[in-house]
Protein backbone atom coordinates (compact mmCIF):
# COMPACT_ATOMS: atom_id res chain seq x y z
CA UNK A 1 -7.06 -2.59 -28.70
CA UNK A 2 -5.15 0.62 -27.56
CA UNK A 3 -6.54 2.97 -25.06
CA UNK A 4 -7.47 6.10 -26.23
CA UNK A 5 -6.15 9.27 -23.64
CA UNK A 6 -7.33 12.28 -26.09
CA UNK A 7 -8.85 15.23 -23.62
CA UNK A 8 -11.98 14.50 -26.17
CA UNK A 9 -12.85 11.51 -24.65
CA UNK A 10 -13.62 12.78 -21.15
CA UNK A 11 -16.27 14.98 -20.21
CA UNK A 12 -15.25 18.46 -19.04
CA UNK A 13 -16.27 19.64 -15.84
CA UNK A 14 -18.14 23.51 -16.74
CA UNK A 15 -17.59 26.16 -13.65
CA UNK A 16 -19.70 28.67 -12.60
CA UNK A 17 -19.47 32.00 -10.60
CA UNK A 18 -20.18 30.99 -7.32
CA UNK A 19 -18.62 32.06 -4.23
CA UNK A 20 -18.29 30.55 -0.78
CA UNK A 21 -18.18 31.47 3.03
CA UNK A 22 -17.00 29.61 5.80
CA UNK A 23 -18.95 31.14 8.43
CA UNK A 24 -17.29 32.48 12.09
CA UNK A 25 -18.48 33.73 15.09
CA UNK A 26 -15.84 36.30 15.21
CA UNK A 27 -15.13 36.42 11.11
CA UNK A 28 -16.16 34.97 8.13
CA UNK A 29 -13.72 34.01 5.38
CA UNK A 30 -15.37 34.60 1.51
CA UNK A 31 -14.34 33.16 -1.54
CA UNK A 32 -14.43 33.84 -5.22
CA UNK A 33 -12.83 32.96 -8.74
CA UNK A 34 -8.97 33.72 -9.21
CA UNK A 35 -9.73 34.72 -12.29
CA UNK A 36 -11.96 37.72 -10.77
CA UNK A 37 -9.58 39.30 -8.67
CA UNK A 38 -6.19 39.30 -7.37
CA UNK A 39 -6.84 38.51 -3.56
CA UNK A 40 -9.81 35.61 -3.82
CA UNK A 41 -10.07 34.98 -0.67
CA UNK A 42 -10.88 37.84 2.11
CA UNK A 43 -12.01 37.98 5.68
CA UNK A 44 -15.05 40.03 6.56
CA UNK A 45 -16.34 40.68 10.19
CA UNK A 46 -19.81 39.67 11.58
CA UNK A 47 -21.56 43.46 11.88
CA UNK A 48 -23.86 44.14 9.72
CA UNK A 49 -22.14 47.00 7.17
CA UNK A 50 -19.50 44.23 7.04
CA UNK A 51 -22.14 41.65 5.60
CA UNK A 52 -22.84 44.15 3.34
CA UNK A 53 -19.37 44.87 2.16
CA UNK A 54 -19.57 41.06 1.35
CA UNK A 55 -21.98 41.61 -0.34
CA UNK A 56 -21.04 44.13 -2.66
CA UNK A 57 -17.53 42.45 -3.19
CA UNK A 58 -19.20 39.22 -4.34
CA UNK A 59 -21.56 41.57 -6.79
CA UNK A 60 -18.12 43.12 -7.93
CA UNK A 61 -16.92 39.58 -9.15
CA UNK A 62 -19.72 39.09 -10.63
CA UNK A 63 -20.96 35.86 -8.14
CA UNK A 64 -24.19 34.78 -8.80
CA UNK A 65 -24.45 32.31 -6.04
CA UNK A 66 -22.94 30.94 -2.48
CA UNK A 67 -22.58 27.98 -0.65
CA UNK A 68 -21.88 28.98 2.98
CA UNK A 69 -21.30 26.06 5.64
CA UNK A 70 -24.21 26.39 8.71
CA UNK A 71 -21.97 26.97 11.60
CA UNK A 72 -24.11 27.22 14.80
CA UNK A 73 -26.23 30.40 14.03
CA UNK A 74 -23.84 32.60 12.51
CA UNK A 75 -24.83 31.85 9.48
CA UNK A 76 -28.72 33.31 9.80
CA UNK A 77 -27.38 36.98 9.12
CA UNK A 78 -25.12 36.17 6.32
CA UNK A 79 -27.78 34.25 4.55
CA UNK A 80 -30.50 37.07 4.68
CA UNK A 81 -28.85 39.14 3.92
CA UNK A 82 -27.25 37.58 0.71
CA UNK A 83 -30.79 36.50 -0.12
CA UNK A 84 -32.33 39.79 -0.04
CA UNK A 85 -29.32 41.03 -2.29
CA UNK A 86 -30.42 37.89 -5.16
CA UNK A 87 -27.82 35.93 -4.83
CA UNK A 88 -28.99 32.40 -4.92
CA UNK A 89 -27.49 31.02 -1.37
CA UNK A 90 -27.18 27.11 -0.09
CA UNK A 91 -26.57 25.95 2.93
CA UNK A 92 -23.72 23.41 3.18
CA UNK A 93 -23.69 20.54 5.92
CA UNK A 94 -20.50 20.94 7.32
CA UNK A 95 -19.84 17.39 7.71
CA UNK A 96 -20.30 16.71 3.65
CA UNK A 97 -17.89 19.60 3.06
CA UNK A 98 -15.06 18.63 5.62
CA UNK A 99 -14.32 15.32 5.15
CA UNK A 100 -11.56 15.69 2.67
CA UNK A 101 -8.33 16.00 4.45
CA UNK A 102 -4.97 18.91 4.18
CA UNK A 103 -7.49 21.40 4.84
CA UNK A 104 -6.84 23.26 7.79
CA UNK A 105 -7.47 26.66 7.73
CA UNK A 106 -10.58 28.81 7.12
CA UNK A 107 -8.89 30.49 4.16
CA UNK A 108 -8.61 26.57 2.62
CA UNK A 109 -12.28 25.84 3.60
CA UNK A 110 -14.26 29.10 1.70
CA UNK A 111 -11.55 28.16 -1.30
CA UNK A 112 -12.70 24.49 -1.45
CA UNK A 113 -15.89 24.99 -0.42
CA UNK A 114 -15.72 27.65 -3.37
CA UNK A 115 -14.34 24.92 -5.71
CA UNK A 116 -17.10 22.13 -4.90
CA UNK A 117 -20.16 24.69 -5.66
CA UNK A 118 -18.92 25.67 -8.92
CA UNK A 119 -19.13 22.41 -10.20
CA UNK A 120 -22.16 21.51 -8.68
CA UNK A 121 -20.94 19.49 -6.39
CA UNK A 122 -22.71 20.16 -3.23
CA UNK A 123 -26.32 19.59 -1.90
CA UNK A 124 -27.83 22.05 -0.08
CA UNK A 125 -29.86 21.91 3.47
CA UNK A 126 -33.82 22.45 3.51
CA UNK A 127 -34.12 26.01 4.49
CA UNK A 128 -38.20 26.87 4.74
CA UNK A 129 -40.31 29.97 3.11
CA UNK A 130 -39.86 32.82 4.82
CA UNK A 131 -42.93 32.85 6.30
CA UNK A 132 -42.54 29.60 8.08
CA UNK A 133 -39.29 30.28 9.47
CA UNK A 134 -40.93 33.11 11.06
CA UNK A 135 -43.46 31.29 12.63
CA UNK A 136 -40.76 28.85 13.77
CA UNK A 137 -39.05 31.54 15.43
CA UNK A 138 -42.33 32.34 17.13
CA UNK A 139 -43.17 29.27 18.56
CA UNK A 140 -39.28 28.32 19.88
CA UNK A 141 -39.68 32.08 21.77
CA UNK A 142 -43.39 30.48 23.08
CA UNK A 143 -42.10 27.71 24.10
CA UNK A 144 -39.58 29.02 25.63
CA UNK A 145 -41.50 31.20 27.62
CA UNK A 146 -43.75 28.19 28.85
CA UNK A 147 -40.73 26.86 30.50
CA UNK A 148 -39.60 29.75 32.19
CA UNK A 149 -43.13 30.52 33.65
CA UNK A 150 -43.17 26.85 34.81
CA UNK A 151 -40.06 27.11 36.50
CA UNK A 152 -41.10 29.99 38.00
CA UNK A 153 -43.89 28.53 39.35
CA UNK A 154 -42.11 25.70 40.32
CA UNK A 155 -39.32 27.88 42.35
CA UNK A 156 -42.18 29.56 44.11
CA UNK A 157 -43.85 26.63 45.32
CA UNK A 158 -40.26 25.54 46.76
């Protein structure tokens, strides 16, 4: 029996507007559709008016969600900021995004990662309720504290 190779056959893979960061210390690296604009890929700096101008570009092509890799803590502004703004934002292991090789540069990572999110294909990371990443932050600081007053207690008695 003959093998049938008609495009009908195999299920197409259906895109949607998503965009994708891959997040710097220094500068982040955003990517969108090429059908949306000529330049798909731009860098954006790490002050705040600049996370806004990311903003607004990805609301000028008309993204409706991101998939951003969580580099370090870089990534903290970037997401709130995106959040507060509606876009619906995942986190992105880094190690389930890099593991394909010939990428190399951060303008090749935000296009790939790009790629992978609008076809669904990556998972995001838990990221808790506001409210309980607040309290999070609270008791790391606490914590933190504790130590410091016991090693200053501890350098005293020295």
């Amino acid at each position: 029996m003959p093998k049938r190779t008609t495009k009908t056959d195999q299920p197409e893979l259906k895109t949607v507007n998503f965009g994708a960061i891959d997040i710097g210390s220094k500068m982040h690296m955003a990517a969108v559709s090429p059908a949306c604009t000529d330049v798909p890929v731009r860098a954006f700096g790490t002050f705040t008016h600049e996370l806004h101008d990311l903003a607004d570009w990805f609301k000028a092509c008309g993204v409706t969600g991101v998939a951003m890799e969580s580099t370090g803590v870089y990534w903290i502004p970037v997401y709130e900021i995106l959040e507060q703004r509606g876009f619906d934002v995942i986190l992105v292991n880094a190690r389930y995004a890099k593991n394909v090789p010939g990428r190399k540069t951060d303008v090749s990572d935000a296009a790939w990662l790009r790629q992978l999110h609008s076809y669904g294909l990556l998972r995001g990371s838990f990221r808790p309720d506001a409210e309980i990443a607040t309290l999070r932050a609270y008791l790391r600081q606490r914590e933190r504290l504790v130590e410091y007053a016991a090693a200053h207690i501890q350098h005293k008695r020295l």
